[in-house]
Protein backbone atom coordinates (compact mmCIF):
# COMPACT_ATOMS: atom_id res chain seq x y z
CA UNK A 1 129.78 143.66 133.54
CA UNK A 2 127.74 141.12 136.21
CA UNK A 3 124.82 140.03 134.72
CA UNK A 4 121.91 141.27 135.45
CA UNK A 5 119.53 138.41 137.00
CA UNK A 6 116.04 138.53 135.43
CA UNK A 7 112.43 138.57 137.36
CA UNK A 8 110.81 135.30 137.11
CA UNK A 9 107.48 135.90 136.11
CA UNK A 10 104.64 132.68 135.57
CA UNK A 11 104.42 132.51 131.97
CA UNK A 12 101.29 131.89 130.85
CA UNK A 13 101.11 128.38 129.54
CA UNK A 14 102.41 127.64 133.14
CA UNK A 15 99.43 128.95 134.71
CA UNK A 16 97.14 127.40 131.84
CA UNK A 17 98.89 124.25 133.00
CA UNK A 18 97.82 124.98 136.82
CA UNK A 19 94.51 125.16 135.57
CA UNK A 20 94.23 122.14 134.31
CA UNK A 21 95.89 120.38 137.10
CA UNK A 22 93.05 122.11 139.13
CA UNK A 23 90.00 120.85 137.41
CA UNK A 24 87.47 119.51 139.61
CA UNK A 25 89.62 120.51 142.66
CA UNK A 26 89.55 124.13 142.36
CA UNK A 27 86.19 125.94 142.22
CA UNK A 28 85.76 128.57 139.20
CA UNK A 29 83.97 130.85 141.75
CA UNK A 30 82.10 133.65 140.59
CA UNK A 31 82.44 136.95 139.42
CA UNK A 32 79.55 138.99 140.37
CA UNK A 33 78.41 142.41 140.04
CA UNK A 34 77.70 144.33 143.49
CA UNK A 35 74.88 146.87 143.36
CA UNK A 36 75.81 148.31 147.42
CA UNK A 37 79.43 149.30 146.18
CA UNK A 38 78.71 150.03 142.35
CA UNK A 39 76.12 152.47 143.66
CA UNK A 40 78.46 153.92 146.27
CA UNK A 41 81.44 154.76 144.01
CA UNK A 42 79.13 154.77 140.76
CA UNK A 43 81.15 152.15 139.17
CA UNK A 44 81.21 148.51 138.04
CA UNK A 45 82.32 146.95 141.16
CA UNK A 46 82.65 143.46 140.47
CA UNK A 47 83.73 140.62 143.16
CA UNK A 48 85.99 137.78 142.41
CA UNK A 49 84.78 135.28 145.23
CA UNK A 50 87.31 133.10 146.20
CA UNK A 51 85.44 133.14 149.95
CA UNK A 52 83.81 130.50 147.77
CA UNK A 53 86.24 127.86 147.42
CA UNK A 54 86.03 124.64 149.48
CA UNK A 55 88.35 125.35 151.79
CA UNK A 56 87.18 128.78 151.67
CA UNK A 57 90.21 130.54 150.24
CA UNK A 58 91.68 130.74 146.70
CA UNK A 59 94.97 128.72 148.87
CA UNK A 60 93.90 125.63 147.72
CA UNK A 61 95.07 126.13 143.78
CA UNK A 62 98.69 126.97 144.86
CA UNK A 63 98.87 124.54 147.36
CA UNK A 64 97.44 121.90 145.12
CA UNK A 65 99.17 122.75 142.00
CA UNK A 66 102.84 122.50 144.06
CA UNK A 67 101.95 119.30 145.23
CA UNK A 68 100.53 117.88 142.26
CA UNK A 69 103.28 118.11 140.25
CA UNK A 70 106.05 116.96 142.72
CA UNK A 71 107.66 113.68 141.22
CA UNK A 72 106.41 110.33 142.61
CA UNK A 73 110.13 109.89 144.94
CA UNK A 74 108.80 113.77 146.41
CA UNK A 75 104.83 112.55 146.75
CA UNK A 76 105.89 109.22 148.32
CA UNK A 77 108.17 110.78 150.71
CA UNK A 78 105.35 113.47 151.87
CA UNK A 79 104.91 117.12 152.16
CA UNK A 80 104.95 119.69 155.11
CA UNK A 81 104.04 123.10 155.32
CA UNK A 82 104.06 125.33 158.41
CA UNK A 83 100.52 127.52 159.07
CA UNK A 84 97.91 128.04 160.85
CA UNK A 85 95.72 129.51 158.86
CA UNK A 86 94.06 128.83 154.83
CA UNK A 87 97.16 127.33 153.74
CA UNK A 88 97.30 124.64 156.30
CA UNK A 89 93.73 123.91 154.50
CA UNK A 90 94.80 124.22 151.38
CA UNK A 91 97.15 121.77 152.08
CA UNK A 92 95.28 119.43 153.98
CA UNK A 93 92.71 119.21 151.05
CA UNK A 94 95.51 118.66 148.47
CA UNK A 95 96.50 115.40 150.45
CA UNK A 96 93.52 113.84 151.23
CA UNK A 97 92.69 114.36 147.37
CA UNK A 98 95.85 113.20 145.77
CA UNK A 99 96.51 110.37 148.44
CA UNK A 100 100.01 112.42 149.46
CA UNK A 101 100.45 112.05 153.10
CA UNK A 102 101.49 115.38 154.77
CA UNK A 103 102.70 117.00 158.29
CA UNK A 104 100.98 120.71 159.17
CA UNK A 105 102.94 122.06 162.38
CA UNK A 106 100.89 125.28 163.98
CA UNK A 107 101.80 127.05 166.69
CA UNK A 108 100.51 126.17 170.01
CA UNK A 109 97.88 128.73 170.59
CA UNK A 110 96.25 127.97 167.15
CA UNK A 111 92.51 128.49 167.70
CA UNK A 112 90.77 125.07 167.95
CA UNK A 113 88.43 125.68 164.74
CA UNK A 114 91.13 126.32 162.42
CA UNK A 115 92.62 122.99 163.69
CA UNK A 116 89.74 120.96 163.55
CA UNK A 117 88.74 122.42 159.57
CA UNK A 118 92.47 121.55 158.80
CA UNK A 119 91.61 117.72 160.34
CA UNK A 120 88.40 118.10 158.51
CA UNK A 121 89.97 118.41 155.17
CA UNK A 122 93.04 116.39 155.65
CA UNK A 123 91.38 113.29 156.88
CA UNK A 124 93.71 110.38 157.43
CA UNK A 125 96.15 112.31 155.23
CA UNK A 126 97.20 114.66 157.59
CA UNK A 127 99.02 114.56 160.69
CA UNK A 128 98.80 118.34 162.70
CA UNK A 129 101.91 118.81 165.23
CA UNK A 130 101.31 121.99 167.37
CA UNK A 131 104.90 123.41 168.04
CA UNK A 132 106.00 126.65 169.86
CA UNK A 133 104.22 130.16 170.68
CA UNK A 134 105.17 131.59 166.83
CA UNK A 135 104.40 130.78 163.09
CA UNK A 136 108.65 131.12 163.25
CA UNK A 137 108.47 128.46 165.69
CA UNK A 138 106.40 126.61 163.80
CA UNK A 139 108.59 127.12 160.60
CA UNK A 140 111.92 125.88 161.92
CA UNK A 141 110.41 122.81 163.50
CA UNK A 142 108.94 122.17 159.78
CA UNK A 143 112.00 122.92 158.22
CA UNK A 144 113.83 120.65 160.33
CA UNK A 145 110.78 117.97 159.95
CA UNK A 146 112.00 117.93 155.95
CA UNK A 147 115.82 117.99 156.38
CA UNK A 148 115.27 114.50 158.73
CA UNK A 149 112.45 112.27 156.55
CA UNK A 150 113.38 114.35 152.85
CA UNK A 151 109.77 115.65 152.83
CA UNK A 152 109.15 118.23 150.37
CA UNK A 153 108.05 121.73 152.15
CA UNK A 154 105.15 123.50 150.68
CA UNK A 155 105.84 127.66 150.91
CA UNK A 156 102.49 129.58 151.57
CA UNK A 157 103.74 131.75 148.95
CA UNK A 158 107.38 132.02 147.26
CA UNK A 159 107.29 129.13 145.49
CA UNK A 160 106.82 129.12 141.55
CA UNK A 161 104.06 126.13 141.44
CA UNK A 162 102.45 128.17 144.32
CA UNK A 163 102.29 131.60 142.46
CA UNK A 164 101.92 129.58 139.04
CA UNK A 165 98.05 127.79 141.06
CA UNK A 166 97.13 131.76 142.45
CA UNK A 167 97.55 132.96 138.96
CA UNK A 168 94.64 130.85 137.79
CA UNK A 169 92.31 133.32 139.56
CA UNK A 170 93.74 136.29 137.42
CA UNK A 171 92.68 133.74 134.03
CA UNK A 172 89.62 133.40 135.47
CA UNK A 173 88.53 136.75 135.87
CA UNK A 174 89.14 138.04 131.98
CA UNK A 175 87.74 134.81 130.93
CA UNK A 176 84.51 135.90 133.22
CA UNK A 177 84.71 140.35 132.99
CA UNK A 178 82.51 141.31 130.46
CA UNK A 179 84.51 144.26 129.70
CA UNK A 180 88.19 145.57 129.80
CA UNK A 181 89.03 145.35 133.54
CA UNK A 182 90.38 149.25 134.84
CA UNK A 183 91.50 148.64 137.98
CA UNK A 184 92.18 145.55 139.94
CA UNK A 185 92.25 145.09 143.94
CA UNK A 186 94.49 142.38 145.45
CA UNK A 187 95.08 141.64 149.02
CA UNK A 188 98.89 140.97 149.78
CA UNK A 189 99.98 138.85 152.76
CA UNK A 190 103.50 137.03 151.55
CA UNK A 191 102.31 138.12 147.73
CA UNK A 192 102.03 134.76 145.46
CA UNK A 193 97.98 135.95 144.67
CA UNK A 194 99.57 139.34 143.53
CA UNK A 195 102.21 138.20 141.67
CA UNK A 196 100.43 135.49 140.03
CA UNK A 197 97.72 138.23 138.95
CA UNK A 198 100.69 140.27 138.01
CA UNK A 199 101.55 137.78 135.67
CA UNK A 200 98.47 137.13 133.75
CA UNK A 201 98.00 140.84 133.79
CA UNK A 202 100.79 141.97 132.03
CA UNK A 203 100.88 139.62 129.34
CA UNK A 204 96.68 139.49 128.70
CA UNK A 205 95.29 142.76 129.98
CA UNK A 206 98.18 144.62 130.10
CA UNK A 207 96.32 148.35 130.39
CA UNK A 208 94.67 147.16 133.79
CA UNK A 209 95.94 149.37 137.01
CA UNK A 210 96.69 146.64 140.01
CA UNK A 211 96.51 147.73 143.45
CA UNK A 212 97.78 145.95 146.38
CA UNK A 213 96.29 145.93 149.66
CA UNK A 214 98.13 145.30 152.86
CA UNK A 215 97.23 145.92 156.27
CA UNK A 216 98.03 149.08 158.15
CA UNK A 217 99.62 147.25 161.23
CA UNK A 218 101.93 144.97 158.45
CA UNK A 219 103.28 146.38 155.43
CA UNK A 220 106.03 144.45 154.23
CA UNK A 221 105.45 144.78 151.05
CA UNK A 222 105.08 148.36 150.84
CA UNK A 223 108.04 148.99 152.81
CA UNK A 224 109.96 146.46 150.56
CA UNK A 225 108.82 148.12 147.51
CA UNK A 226 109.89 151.80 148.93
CA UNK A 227 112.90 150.35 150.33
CA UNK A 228 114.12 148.47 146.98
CA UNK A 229 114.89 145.35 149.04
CA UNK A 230 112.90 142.82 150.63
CA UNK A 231 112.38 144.33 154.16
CA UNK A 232 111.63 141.73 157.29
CA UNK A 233 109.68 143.59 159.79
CA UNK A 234 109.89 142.76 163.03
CA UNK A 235 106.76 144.61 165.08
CA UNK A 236 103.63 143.60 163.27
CA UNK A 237 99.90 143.89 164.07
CA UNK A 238 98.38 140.40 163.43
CA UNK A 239 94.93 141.05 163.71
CA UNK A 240 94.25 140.72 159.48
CA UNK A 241 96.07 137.35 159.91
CA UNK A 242 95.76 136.23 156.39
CA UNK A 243 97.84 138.95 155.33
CA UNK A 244 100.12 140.20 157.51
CA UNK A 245 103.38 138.72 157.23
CA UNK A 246 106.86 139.79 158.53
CA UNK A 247 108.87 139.27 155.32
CA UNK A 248 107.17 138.66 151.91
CA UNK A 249 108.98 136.24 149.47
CA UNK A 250 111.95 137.20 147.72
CA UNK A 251 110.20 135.91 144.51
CA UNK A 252 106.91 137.98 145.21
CA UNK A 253 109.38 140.62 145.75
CA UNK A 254 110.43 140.85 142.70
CA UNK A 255 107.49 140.18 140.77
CA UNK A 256 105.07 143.50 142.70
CA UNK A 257 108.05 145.72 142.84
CA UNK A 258 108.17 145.65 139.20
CA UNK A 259 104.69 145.08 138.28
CA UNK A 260 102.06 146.21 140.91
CA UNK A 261 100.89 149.57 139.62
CA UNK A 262 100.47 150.56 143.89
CA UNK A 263 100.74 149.75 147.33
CA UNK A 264 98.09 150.78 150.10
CA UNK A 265 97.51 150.15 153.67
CA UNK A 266 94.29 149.88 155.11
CA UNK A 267 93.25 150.38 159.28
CA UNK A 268 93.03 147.98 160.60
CA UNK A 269 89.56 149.56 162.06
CA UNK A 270 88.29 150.41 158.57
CA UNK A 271 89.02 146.82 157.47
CA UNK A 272 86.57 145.51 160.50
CA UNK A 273 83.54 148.18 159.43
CA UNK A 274 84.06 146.70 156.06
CA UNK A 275 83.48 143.11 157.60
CA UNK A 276 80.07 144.29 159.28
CA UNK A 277 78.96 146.21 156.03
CA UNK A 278 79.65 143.15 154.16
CA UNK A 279 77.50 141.06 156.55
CA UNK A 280 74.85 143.46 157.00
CA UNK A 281 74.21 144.64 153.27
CA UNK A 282 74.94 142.06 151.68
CA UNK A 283 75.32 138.90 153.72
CA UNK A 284 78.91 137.89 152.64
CA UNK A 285 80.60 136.34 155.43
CA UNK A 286 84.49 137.24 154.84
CA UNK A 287 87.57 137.05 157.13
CA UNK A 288 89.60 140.45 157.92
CA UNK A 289 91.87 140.16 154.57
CA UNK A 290 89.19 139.34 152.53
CA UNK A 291 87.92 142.70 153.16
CA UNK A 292 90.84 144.79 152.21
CA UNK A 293 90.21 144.95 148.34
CA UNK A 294 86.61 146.55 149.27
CA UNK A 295 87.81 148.84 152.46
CA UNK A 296 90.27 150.55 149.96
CA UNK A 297 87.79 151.40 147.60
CA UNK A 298 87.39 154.90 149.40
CA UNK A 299 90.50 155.66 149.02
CA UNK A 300 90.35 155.54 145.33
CA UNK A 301 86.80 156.89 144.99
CA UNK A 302 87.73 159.67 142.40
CA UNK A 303 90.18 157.64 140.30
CA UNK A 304 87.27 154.92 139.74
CA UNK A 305 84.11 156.54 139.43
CA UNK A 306 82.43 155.26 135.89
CA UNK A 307 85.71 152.65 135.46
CA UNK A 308 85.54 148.67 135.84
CA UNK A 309 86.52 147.33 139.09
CA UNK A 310 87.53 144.08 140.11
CA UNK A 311 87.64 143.30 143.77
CA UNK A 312 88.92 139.93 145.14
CA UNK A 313 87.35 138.81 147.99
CA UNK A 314 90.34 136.61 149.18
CA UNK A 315 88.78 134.35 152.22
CA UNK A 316 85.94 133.54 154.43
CA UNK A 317 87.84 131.84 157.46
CA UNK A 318 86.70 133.90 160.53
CA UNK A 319 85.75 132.70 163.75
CA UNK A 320 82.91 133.74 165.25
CA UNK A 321 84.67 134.32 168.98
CA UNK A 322 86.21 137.33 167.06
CA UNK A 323 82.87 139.09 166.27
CA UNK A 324 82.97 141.65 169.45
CA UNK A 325 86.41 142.31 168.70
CA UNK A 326 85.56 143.14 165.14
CA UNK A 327 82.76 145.32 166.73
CA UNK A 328 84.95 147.11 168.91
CA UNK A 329 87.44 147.84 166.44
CA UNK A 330 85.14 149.77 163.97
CA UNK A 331 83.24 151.81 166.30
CA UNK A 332 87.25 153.01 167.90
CA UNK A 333 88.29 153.39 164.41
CA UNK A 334 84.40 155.28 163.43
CA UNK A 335 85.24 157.94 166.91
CA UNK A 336 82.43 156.13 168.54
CA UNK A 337 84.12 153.81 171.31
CA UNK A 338 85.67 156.24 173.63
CA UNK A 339 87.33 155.04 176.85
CA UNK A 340 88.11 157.36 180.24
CA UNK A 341 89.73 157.12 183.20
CA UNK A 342 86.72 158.98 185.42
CA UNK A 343 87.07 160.46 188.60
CA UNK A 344 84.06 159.92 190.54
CA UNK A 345 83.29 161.52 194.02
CA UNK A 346 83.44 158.99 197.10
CA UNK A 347 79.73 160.12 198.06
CA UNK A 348 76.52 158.78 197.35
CA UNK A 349 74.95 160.25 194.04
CA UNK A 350 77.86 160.92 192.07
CA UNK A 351 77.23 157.83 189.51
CA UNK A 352 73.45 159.16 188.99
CA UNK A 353 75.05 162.70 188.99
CA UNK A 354 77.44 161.29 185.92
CA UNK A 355 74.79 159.66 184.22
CA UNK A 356 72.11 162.09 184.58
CA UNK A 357 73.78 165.18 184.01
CA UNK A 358 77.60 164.24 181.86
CA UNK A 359 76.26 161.51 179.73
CA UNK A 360 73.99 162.69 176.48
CA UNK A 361 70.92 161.77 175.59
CA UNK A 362 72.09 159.50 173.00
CA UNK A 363 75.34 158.16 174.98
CA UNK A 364 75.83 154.34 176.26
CA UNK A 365 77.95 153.20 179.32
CA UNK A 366 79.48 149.95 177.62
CA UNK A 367 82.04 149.41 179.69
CA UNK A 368 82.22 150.58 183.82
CA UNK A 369 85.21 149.03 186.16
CA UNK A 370 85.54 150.53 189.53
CA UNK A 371 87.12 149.60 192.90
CA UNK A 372 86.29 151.90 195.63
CA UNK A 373 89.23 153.67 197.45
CA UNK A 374 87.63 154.18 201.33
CA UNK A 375 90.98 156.67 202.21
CA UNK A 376 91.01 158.94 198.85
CA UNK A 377 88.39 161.75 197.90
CA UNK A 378 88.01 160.46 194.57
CA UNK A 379 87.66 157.19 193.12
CA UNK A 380 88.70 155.91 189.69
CA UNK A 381 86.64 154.16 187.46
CA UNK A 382 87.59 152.96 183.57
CA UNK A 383 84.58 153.88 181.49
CA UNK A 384 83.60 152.84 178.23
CA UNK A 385 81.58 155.23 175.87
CA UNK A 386 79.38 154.71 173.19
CA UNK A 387 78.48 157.75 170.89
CA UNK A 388 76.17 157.46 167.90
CA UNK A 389 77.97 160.75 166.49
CA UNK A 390 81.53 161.95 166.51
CA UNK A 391 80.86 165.22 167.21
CA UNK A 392 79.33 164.55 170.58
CA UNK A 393 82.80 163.61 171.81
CA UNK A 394 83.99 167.28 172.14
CA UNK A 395 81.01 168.38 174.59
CA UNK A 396 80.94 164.89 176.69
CA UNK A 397 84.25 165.83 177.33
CA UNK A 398 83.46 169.20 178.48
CA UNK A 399 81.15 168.44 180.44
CA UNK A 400 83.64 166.28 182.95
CA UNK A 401 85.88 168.68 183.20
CA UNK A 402 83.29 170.83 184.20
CA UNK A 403 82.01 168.94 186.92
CA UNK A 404 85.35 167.96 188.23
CA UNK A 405 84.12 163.86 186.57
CA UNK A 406 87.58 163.95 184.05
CA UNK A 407 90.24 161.93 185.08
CA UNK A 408 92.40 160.93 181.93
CA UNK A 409 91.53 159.72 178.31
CA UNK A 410 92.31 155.88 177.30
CA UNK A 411 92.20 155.84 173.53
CA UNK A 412 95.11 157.21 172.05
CA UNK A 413 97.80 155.58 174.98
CA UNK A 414 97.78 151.94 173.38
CA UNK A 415 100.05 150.44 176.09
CA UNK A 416 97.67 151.75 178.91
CA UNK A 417 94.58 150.70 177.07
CA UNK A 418 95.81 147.17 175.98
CA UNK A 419 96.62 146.65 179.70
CA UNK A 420 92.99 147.97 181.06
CA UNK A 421 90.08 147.34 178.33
């Protein structure tokens, strides 16, 4: 008979190790209790905040701890890595602290602040090459960088030293829980935080459920783990950037399909409320995947009423320019944000007539785009609609048809509402 190849799994001296090589890089960021979501699912909802780290992700321990304990021929001939995101920081940071010059190639349309923090953290360290329209772009330029000037590469994810520096957050927590953990939430982009909790887990808390967290719009892990191979998918909705991914590792792979108690996807939508909830309750500034442990909560509200929760709150790397987006998103996902293709009379009155006698009391034009049409009876306009309740949806929309105002309804035909709003 073949033999059967084994899982590797961190053990734990390895990630005791990574610890140490982190000291006085890494930040033991706190674990603190939150009163908004322990009062909402009456449990101990506790937050593990990475957001806190200086380059405001928990990246920096695996990138560090890989490049750390390359040999001195590997450090001298330099390190590259292909993001454009917290590892590029994580990354960046490692050089600059260990001397270790390093390339960062990002695609081209990489927004300008996540360049400049990745400059910022690098300092002369770092050299940033912007190549192609794609992180895959990005990734075979990088990969050839490394087979022409032997420069070691350093994987956001499948990579052992990687998963072995993410695991340090899983020591972290028992060493800061006050009690036996129930239930653990992890977000999972390519899966080294999740299988380096995995690891920790099973050999030192064994009895604690984890849950991973992807992404509606990317679920390559959960498809992997139904599938019972790593599965590449090739359509992907990139808005949670820090954790949607095409492919997972194959080492990650391994690890969650065997260890993750479950997989679950979030909406995208529900992910950006969760953003605005966290800024507006409690004034914790996260990016979109480091609100996916907390937007799943509701979708295990029975299983952990009264239990001990640990959330990790993965990142804080969002640019402001995304704000209305984020906005936007949660009041379409919330059936508030409603968008119509009107038909409006080519006479005078008609937009008073709309306004005055179609729109509620409570209703808010947000959006109005209209180009008059001197030869046709009716014009069309692309109207934006703010409710403040769902249920005044079904009467708005009576009332067009009634008056002849109804034209067509945006929402749920994403190519035609991409294209206009």
């Amino acid at each position: 008979m073949p033999e059967t190849k084994k899982t590797y799994i961190p053990l734990i001296w390895d990630v005791r190790e990574a610890a140490l090589n982190l000291k006085g890089v890494a930040e033991k960021t706190p674990l603190t209790s939150s009163i908004t979501y322990g009062r909402a699912f009456d449990a101990n909802v506790l937050l593990k905040r990475e957001d806190l780290q200086p380059v405001r992700s928990y990246k920096i321990r695996g990138a560090f701890n890989k490049i750390s304990t390359l040999s001195d021929e590997e450090k001298a001939a330099g390190v590259v890595c292909a993001s454009a995101g917290n590892h590029a920081q994580g990354v960046a940071m490692s050089c600059e602290r260990l001397g270790i010059n390093g390339t960062i190639f990002m695609p081209a349309p990489t927004p300008k602040q996540k360049i400049d923090q990745t400059k910022m953290f690098g300092g002369t360290h770092v050299q940033i090459v912007l190549e192609g329209d794609t992180y895959d772009d990005s990734y075979n330029a990088a990969m050839k960088f490394c087979n022409e000037n032997g420069s070691s590469f350093v994987h956001p994810f499948d990579d052992k030293k990687v998963i072995e520096g993410q695991a340090t957050v899983g020591l972290e927590i028992l060493e800061q829980a006050p009690k036996q953990i129930d239930y653990l939430f992890v977000a999972v982009g390519g899966g080294g935080l999740a299988s380096g909790l995995c690891s920790v887990f099973k050999t030192l808390s064994p009895n604690t459920k984890i849950i991973g967290i992807e992404p509606e719009g990317a679920p390559s892990m959960k498809t992997s783990i139904e599938n019972g191979v790593n599965t590449k998918i090739f359509d992907i909705e990139k808005f949670v950037d820090g954790a949607a991914v095409q492919q997972v590792g194959d080492l990650t792979f391994n690890i969650c399909k065997e260890f993750l108690h479950q997989m679950t996807t979030i909406p995208e939508g529900k992910v950006c409320q969760t953003i605005l909830d966290l800024y507006n309750r409690d004034a914790i500034v996260v990016e979109p995947a480091g609100a996916l442990t907390l937007a799943a909560l509701d979708y295990y509200k029975d299983e952990i009423r009264g239990k001990q929760v640990v959330c990790i709150v993965s990142g804080s790397n969002n640019d402001i320019t995304r704000t209305a987006e984020i906005s936007e998103r949660a009041l379409l996902y919330a059936n508030l944000k409603h968008y119509f293709i009107i038909r409006f009379p080519q006479r005078a009155g008609a937009l008073k007539e709309f306004v005055a006698e179609i729109l509620g009391p409570d209703d808010d034009i947000t959006y109005f785009e209209y180009t008059k049409k001197s030869n046709r009876e009716n014009g069309s306009a692309v109207v934006g609609i703010e409710l403040k309740r769902k249920s005044d949806f079904e009467p708005l929309v009576a009332r067009m048809k009634a008056k002849n105002f109804y034209g067509d309804y945006i929402n749920n035909k994403p190519d035609l509402f991409q294209f206009l709003v």
